[in-house]
N, C-alpha and C. Protein backbone atom coordinates (compact mmCIF):
# COMPACT_ATOMS: atom_id res chain seq x y z
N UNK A 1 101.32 104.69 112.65
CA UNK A 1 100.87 103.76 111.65
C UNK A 1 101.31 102.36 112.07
N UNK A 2 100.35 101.26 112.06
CA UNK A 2 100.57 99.62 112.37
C UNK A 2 100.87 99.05 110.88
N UNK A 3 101.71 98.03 110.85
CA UNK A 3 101.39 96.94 110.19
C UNK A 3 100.68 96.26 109.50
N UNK A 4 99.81 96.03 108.30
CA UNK A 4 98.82 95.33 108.36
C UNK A 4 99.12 94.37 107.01
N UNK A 5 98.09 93.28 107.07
CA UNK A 5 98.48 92.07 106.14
C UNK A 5 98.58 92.60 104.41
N UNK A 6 98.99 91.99 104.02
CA UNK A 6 99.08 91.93 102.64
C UNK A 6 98.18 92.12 101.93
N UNK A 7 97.08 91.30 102.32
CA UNK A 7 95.93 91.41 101.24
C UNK A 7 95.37 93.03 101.82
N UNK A 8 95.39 93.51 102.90
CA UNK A 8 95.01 94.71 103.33
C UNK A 8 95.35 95.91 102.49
N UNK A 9 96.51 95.99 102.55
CA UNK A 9 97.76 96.65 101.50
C UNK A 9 97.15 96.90 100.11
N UNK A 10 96.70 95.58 99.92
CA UNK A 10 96.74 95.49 98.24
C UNK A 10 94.95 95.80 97.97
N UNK A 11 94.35 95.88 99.20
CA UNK A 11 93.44 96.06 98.50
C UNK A 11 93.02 97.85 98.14
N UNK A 12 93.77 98.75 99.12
CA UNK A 12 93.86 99.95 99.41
C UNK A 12 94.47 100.09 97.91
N UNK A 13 95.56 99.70 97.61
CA UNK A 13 96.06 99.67 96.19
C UNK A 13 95.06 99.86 94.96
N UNK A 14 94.44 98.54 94.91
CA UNK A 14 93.18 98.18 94.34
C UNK A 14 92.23 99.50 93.68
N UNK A 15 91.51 100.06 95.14
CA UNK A 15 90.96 101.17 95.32
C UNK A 15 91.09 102.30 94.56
N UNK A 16 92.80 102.35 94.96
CA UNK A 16 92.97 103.80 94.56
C UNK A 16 93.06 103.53 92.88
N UNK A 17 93.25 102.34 92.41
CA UNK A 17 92.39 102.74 90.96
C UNK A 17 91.60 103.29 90.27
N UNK A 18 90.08 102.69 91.56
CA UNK A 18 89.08 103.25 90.75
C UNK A 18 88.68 104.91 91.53
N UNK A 19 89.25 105.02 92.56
CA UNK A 19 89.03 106.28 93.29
C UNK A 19 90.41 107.14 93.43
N UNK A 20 91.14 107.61 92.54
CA UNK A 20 92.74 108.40 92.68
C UNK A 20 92.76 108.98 94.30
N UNK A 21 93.17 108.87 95.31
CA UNK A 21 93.84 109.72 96.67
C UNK A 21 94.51 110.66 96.03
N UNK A 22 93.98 111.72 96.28
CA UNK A 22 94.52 113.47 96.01
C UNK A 22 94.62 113.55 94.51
N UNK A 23 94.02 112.99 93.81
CA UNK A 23 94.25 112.79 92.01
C UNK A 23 95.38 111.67 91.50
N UNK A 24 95.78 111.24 92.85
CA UNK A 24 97.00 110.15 92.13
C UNK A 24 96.53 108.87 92.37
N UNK A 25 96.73 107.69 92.12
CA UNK A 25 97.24 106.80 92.30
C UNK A 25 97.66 105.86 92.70
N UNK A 26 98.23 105.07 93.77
CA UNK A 26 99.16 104.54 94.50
C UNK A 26 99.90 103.36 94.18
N UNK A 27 101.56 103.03 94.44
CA UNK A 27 102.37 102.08 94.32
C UNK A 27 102.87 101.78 95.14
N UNK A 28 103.51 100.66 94.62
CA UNK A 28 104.05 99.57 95.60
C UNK A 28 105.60 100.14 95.73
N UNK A 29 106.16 100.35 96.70
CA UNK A 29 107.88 100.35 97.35
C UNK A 29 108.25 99.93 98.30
N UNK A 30 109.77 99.34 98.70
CA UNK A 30 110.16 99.30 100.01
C UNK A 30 109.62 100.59 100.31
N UNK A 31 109.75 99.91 102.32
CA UNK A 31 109.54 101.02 103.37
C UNK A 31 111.16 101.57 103.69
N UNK A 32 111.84 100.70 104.00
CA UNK A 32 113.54 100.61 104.28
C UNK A 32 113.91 99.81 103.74
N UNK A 33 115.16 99.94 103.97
CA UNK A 33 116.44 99.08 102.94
C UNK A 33 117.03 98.09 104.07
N UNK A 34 116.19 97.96 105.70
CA UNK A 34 116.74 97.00 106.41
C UNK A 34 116.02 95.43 105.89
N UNK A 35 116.76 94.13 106.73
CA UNK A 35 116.04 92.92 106.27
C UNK A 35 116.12 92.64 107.89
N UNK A 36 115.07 92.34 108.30
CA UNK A 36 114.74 91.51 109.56
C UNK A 36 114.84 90.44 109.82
N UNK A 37 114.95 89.89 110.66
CA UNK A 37 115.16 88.15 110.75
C UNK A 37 113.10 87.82 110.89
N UNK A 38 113.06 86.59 109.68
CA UNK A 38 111.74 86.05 109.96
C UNK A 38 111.15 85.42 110.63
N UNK A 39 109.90 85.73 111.28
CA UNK A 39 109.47 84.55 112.39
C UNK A 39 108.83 83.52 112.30
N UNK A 40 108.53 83.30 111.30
CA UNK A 40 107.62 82.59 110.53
C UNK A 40 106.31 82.76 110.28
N UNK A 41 105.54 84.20 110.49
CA UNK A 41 104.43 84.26 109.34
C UNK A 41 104.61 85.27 109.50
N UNK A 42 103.38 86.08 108.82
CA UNK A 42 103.01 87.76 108.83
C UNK A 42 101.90 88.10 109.94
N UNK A 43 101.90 86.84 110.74
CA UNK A 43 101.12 87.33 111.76
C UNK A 43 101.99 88.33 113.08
N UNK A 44 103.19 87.64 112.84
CA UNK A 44 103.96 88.19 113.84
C UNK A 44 104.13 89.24 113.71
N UNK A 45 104.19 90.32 112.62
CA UNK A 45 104.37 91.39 112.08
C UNK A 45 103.36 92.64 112.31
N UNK A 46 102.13 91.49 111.85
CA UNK A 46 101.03 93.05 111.78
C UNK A 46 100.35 93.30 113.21
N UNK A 47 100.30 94.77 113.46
CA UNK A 47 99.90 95.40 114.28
C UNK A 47 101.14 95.60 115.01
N UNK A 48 102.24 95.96 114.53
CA UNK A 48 102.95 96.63 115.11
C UNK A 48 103.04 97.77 114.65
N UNK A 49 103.76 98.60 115.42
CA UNK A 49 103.67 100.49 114.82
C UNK A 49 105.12 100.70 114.34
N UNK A 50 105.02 101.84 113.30
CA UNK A 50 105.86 101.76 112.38
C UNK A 50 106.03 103.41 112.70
N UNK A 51 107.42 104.23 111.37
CA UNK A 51 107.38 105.61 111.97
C UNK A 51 105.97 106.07 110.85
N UNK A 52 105.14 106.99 111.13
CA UNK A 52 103.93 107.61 110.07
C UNK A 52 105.19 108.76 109.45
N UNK A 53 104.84 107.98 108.02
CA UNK A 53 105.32 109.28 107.31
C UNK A 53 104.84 110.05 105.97
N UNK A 54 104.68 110.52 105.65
CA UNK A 54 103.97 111.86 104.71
C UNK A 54 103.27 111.02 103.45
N UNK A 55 103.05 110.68 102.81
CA UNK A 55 102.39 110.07 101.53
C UNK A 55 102.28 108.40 101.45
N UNK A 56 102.88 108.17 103.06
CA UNK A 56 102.54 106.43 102.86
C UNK A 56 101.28 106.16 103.52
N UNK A 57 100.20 105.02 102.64
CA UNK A 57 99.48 104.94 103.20
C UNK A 57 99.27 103.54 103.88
N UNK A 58 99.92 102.61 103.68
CA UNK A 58 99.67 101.04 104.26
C UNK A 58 101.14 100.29 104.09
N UNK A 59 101.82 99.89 105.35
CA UNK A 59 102.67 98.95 105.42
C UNK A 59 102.64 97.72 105.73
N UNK A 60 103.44 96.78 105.16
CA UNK A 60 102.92 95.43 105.00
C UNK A 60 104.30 94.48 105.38
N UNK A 61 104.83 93.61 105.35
CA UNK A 61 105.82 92.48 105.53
C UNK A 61 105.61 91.62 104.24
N UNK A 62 106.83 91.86 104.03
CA UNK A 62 106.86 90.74 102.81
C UNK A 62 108.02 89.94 103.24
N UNK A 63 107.68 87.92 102.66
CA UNK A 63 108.67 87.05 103.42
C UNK A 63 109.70 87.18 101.95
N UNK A 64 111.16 87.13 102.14
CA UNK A 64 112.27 87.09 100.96
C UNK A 64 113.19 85.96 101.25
N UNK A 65 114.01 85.49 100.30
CA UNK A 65 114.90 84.45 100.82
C UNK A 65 116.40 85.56 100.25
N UNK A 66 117.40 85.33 100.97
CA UNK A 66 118.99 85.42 100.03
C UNK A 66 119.49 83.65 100.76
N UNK A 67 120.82 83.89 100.08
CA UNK A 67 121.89 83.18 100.74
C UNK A 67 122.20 82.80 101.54
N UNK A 68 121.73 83.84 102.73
CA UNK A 68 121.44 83.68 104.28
C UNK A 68 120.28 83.14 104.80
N UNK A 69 119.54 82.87 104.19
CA UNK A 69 118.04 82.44 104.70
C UNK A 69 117.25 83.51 104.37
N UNK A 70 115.81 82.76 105.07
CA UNK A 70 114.87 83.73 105.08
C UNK A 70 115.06 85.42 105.55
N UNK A 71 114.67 86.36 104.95
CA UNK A 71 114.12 87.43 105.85
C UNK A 71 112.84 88.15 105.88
N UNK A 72 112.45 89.07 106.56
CA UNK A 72 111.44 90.40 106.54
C UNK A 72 111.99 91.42 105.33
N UNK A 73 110.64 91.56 104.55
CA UNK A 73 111.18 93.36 104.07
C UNK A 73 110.04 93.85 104.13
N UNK A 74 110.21 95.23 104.84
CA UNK A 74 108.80 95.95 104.92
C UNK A 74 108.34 96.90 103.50
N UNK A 75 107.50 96.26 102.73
CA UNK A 75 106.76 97.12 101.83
C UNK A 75 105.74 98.51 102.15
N UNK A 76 105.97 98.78 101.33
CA UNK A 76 104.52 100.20 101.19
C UNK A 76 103.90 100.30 100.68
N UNK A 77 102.45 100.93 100.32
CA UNK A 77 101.98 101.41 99.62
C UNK A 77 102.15 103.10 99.86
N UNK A 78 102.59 104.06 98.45
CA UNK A 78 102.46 105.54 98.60
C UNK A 78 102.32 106.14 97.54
N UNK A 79 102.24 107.21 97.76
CA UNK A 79 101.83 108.17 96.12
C UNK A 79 103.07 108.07 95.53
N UNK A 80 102.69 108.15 94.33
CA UNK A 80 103.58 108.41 93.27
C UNK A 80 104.19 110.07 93.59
C-alpha cells in the first residue's frame, strides 16, 4: 500500500457512505503513534509504500505542530 493525498483519502471516505465496503462504513484513525520530521508538503509523502494491513484502506500524511515544531502523522482510513 502507497501513500496518497488527502483529498484521495477523504474521498474513499466519502464513498463509503453512500456505498458501505463489506456492509460497513469507514473512519478516520492514526496509522501509528510515530511523528516524523516534516518536509514541507504532502508531496513528499505520497507514493511511498507503507506496511498493507487487514481493514485499512487509504493512508494519508497529515501536517501537526507540538512544542517541537512541525511534524508528520500518518492517518487512515479503515473499517470500523
Amino acid at each position: 500500500m502507497h501513500i496518497v493525498s488527502k483529498r484521495d483519502a477523504n474521498k474513499i471516505l466519502t464513498d463509503s457512505l453512500f456505498s458501505p465496503i463489506n456492509g460497513k462504513t469507514l473512519s478516520i484513525g492514526k496509522f501509528d503513534s510515530g511523528k516524523y520530521k516534516w518536509h514541507g508538503s504532502q508531496k513528499h509523502y505520497i507514493g511511498k509504500k507503507v506496511t498493507d494491513l487487514c481493514g485499512i484502506h487509504a493512508v494519508y500524511v497529515e501536517r501537526r505542530t507540538d512544542s517541537d515544531g512541525p511534524y508528520a502523522q500518518l492517518m487512515c482510513i479503515h473499517e470500523d
